[in-house]
PDB file of N, CA and C in Angstrom:
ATOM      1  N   UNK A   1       0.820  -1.189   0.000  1.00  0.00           N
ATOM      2  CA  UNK A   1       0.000   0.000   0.000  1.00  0.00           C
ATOM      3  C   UNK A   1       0.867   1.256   0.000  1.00  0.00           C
ATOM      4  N   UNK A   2       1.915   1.139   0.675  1.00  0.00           N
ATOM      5  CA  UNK A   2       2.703   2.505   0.655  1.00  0.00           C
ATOM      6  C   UNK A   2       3.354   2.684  -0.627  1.00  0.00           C
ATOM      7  N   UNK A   3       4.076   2.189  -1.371  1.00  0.00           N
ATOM      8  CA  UNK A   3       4.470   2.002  -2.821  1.00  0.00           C
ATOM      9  C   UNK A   3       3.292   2.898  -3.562  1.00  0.00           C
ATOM     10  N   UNK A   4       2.356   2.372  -3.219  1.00  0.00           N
ATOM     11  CA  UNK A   4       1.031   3.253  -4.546  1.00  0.00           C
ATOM     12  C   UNK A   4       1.272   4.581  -3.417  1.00  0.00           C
ATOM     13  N   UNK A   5       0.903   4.794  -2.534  1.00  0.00           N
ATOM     14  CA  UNK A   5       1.206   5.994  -1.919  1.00  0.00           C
ATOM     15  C   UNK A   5       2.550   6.665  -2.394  1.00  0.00           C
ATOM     16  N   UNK A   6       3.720   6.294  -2.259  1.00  0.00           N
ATOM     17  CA  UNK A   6       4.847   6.962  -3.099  1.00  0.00           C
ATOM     18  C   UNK A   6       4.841   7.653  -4.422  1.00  0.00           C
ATOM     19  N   UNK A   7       3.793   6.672  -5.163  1.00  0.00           N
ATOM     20  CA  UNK A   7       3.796   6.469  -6.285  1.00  0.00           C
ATOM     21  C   UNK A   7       3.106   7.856  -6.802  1.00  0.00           C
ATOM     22  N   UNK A   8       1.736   7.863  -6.220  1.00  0.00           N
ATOM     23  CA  UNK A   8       0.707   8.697  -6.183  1.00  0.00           C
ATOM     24  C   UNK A   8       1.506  10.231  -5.946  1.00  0.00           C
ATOM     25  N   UNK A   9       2.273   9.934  -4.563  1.00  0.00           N
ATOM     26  CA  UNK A   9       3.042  11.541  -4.340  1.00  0.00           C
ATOM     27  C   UNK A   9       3.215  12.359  -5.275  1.00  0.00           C
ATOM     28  N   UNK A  10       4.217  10.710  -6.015  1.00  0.00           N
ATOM     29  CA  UNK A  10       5.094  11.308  -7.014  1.00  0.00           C
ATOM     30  C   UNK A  10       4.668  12.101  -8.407  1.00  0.00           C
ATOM     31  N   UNK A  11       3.753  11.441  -8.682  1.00  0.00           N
ATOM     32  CA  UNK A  11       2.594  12.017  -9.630  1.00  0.00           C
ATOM     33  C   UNK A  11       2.033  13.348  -9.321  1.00  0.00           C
ATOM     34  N   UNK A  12       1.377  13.524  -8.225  1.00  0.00           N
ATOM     35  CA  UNK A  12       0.983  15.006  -7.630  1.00  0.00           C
ATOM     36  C   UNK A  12       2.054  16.012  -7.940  1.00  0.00           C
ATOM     37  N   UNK A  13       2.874  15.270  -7.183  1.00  0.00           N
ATOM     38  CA  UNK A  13       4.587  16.220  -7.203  1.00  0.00           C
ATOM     39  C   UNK A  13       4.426  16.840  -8.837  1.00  0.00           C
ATOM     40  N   UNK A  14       4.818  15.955  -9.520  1.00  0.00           N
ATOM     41  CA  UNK A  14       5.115  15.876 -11.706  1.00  0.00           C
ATOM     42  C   UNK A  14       4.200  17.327 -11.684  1.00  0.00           C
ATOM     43  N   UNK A  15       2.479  17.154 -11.127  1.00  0.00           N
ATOM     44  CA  UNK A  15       1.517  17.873 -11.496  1.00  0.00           C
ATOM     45  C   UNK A  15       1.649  19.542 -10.671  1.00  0.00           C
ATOM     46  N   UNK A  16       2.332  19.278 -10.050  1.00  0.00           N
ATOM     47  CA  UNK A  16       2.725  20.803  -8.923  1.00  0.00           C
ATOM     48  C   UNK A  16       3.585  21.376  -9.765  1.00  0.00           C
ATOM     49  N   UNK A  17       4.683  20.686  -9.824  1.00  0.00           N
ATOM     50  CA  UNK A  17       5.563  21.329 -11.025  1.00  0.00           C
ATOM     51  C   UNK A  17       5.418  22.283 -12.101  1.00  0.00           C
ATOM     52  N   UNK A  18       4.296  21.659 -12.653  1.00  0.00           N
ATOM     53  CA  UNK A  18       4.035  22.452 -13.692  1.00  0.00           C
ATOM     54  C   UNK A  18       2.792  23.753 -13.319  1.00  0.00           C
ATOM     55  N   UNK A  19       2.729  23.705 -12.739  1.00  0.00           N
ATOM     56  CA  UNK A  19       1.181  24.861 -12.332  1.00  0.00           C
ATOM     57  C   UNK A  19       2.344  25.922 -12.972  1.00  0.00           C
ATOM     58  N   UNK A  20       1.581  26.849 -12.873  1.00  0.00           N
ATOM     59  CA  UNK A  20       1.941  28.590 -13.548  1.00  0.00           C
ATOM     60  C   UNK A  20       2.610  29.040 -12.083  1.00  0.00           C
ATOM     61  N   UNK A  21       1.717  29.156 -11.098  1.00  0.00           N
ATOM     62  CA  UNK A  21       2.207  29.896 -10.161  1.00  0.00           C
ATOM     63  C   UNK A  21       2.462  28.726  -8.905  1.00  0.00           C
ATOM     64  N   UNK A  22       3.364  29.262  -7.899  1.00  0.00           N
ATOM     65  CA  UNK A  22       3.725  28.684  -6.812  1.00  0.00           C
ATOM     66  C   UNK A  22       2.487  28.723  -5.792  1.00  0.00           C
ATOM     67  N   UNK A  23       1.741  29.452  -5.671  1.00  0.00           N
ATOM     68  CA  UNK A  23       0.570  28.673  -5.125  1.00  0.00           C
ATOM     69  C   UNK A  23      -0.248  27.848  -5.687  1.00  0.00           C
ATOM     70  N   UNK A  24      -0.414  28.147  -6.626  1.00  0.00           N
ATOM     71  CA  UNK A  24      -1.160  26.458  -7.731  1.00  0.00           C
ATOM     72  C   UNK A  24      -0.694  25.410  -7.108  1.00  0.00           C
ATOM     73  N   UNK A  25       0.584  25.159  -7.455  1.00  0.00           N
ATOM     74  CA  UNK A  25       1.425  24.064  -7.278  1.00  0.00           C
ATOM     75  C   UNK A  25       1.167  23.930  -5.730  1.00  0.00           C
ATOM     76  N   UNK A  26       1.390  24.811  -4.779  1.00  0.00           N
ATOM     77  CA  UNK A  26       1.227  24.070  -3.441  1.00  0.00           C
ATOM     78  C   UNK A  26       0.068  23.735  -3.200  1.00  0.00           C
ATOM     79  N   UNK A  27      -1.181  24.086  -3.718  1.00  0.00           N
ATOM     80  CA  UNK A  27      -2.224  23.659  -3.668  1.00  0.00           C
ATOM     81  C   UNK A  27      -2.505  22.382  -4.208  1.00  0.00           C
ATOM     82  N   UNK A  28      -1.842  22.405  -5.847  1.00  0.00           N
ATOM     83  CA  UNK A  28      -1.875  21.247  -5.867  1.00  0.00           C
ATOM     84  C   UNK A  28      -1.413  19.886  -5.425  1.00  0.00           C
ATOM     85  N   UNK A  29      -0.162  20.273  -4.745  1.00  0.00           N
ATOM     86  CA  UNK A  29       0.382  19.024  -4.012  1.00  0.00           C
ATOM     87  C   UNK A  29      -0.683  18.721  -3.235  1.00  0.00           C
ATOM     88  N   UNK A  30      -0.910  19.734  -1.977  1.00  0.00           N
ATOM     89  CA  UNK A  30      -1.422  19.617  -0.964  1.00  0.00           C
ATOM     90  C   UNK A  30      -3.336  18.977  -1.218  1.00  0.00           C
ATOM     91  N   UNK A  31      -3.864  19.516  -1.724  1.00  0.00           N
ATOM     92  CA  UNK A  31      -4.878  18.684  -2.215  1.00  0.00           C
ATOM     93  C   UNK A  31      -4.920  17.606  -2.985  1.00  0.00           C
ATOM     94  N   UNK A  32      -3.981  17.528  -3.940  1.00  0.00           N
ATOM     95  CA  UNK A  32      -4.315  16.281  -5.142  1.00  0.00           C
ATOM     96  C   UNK A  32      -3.510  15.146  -4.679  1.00  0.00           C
ATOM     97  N   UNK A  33      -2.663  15.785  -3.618  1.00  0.00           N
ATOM     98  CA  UNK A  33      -1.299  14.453  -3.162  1.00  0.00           C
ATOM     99  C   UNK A  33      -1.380  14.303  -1.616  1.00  0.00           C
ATOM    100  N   UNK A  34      -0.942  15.188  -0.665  1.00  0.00           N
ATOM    101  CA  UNK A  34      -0.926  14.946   0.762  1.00  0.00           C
ATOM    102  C   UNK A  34      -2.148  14.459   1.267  1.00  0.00           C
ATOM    103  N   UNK A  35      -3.624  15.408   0.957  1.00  0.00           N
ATOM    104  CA  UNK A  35      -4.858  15.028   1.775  1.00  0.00           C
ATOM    105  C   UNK A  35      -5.153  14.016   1.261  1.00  0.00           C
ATOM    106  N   UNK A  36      -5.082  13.257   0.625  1.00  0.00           N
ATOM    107  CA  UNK A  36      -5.849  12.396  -0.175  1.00  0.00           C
ATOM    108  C   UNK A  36      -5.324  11.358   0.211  1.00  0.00           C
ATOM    109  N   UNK A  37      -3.844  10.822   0.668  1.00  0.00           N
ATOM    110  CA  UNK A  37      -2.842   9.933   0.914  1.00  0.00           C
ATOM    111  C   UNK A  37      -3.225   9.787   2.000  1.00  0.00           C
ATOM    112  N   UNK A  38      -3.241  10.653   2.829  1.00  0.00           N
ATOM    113  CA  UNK A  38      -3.071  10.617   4.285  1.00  0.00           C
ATOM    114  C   UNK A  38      -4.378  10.144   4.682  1.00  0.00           C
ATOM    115  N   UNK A  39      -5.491  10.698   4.395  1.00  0.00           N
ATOM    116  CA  UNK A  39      -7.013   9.915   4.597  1.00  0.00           C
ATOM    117  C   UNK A  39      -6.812   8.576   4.327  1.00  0.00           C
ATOM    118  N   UNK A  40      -6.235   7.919   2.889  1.00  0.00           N
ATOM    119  CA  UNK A  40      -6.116   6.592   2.589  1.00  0.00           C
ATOM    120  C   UNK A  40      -5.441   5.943   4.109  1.00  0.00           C
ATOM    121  N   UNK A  41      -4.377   6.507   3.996  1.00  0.00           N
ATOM    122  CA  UNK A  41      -3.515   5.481   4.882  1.00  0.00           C
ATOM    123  C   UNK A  41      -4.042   5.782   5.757  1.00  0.00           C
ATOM    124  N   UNK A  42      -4.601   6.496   6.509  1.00  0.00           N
ATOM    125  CA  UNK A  42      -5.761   6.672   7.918  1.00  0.00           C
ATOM    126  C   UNK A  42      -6.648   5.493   7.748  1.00  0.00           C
ATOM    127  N   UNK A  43      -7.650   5.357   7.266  1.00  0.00           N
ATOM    128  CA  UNK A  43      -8.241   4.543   7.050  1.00  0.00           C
ATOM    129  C   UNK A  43      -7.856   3.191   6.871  1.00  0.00           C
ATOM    130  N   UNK A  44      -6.704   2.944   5.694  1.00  0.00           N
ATOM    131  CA  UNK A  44      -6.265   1.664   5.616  1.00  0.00           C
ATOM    132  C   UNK A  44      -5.455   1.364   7.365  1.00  0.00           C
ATOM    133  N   UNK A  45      -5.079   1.530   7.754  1.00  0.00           N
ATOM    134  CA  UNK A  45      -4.695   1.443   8.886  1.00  0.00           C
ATOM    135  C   UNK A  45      -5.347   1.219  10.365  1.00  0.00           C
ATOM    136  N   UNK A  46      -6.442   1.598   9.978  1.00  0.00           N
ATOM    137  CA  UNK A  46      -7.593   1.270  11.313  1.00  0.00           C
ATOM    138  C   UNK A  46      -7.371   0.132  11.856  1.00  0.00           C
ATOM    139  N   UNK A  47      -7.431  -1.355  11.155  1.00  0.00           N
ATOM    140  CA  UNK A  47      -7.442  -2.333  11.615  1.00  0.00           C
ATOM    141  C   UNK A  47      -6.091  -2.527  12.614  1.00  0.00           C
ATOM    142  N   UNK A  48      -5.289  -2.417  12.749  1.00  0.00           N
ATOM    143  CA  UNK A  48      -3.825  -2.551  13.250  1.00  0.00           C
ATOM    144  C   UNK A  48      -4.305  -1.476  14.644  1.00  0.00           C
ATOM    145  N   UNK A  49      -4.281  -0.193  14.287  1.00  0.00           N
ATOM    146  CA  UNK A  49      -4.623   0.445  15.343  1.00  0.00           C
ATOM    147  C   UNK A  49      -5.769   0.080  16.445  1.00  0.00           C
ATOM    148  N   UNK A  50      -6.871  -1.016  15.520  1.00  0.00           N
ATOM    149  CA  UNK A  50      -7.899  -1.755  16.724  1.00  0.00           C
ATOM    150  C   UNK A  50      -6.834  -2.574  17.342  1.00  0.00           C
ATOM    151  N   UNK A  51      -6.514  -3.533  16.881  1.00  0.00           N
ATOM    152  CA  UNK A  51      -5.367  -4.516  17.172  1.00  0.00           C
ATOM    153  C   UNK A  51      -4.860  -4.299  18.422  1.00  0.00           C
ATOM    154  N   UNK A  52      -4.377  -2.959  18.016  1.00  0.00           N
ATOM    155  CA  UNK A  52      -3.020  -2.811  19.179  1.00  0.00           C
ATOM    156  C   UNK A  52      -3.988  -2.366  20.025  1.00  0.00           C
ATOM    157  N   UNK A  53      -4.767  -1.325  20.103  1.00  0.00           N
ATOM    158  CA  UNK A  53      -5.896  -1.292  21.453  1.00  0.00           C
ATOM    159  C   UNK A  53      -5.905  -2.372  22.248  1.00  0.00           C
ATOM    160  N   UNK A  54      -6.616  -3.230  21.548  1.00  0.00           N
ATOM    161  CA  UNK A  54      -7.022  -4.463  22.307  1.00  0.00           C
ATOM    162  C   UNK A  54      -6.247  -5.427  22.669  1.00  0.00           C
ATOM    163  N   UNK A  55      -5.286  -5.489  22.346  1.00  0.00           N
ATOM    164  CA  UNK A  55      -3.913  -5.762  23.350  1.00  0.00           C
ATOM    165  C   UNK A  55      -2.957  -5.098  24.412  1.00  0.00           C
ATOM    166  N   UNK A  56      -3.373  -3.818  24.214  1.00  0.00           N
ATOM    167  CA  UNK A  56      -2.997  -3.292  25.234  1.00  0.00           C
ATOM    168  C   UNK A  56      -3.598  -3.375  26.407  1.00  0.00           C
ATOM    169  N   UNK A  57      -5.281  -3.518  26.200  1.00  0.00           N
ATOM    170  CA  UNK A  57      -6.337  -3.649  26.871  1.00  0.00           C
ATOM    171  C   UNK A  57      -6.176  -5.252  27.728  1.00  0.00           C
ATOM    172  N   UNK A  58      -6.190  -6.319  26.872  1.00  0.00           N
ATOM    173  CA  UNK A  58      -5.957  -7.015  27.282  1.00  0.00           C
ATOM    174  C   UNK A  58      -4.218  -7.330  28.107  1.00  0.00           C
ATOM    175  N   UNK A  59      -3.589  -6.516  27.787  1.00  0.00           N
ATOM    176  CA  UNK A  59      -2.234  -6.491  28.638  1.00  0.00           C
ATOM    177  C   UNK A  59      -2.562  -5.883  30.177  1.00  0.00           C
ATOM    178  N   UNK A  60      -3.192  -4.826  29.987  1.00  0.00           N
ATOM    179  CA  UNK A  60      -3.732  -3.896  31.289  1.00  0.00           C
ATOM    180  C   UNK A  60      -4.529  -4.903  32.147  1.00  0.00           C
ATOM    181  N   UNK A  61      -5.002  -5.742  31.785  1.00  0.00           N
ATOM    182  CA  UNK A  61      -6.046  -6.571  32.089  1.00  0.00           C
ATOM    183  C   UNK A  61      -5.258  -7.776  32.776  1.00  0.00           C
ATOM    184  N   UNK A  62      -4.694  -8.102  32.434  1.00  0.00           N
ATOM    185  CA  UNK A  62      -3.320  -9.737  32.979  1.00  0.00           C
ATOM    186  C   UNK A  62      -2.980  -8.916  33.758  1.00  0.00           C
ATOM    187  N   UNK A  63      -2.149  -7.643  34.029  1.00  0.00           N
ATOM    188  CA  UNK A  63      -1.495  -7.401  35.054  1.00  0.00           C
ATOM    189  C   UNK A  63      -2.455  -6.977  35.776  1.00  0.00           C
ATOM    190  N   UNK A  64      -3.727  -6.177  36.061  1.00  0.00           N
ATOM    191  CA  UNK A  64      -4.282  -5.985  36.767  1.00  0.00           C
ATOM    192  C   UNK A  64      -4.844  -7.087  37.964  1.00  0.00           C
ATOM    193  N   UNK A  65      -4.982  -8.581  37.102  1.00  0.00           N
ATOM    194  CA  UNK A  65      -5.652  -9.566  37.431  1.00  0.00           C
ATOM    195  C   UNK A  65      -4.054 -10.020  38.523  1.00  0.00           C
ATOM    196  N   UNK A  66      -2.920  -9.899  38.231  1.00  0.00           N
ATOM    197  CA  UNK A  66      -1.580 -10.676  38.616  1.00  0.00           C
ATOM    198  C   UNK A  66      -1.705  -9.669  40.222  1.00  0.00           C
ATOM    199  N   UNK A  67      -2.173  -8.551  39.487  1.00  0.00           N
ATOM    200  CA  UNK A  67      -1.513  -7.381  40.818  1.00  0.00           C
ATOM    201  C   UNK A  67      -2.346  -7.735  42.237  1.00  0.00           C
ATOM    202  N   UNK A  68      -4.201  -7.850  41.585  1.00  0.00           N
ATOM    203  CA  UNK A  68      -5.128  -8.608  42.287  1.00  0.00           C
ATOM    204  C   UNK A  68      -4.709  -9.608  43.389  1.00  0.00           C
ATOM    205  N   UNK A  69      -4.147 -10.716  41.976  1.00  0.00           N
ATOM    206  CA  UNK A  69      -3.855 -12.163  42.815  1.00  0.00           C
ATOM    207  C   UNK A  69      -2.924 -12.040  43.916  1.00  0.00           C
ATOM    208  N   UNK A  70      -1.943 -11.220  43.708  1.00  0.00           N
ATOM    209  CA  UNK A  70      -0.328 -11.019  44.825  1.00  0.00           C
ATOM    210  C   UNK A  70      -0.890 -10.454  45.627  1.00  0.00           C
ATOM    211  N   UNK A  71      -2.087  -9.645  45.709  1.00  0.00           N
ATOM    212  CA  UNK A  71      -2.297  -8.741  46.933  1.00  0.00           C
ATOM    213  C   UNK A  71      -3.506  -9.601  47.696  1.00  0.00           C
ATOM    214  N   UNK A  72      -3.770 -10.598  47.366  1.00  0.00           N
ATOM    215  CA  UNK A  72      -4.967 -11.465  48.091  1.00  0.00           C
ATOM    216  C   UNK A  72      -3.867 -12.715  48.428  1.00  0.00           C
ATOM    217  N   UNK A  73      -2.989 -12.802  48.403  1.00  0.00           N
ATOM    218  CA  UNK A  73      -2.341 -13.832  48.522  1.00  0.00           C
ATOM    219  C   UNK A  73      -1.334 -13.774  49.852  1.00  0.00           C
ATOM    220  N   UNK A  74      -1.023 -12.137  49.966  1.00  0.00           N
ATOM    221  CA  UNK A  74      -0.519 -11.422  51.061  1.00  0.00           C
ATOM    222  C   UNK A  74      -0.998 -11.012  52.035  1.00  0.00           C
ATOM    223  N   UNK A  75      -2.581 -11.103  51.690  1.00  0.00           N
ATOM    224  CA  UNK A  75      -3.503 -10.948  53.120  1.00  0.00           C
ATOM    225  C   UNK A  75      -3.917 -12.278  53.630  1.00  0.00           C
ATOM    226  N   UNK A  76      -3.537 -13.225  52.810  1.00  0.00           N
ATOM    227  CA  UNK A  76      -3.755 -14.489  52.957  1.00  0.00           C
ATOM    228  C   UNK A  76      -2.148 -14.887  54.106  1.00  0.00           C
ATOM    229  N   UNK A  77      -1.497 -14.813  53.597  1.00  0.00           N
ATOM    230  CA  UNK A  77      -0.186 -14.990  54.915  1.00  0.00           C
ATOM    231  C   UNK A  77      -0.388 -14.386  55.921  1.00  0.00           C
TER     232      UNK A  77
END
């Protein structure tokens, strides 16, 4: 996915180049190349970012349960 993203830049880039004026061109990068990329890969990326949530979640969760167990185990002695 990042390759077509490069790819895509690079194309925007070709198309900035040529505008008449230097704000054209930054406009055009910036609309026809940056926003457009960056939404993609936002989106394509969601899944990974659930991922890691829910392992963190579930990490928070084991130690909470460990921290539990050691401290019932110490009122137990």
């Amino acid at each position: 996915m990042h390759i077509v993203a490069i790819g895509w830049l690079y194309v925007a880039l070709m198309m900035a180049i040529t505008e008449t004026s230097i704000v054209a061109g930054v406009l055009t990068l910036v609309l026809y190349g940056l926003l457009p990329v960056a939404i993609i890969l936002y989106i394509s990326g969601s899944k990974q970012r659930k991922r890691k949530r829910e392992a963190e979640q579930a990490a928070r969760h084991a130690t909470a349960e460990q921290q539990t167990g050691t401290a019932q185990e110490k009122e137990i002695s």
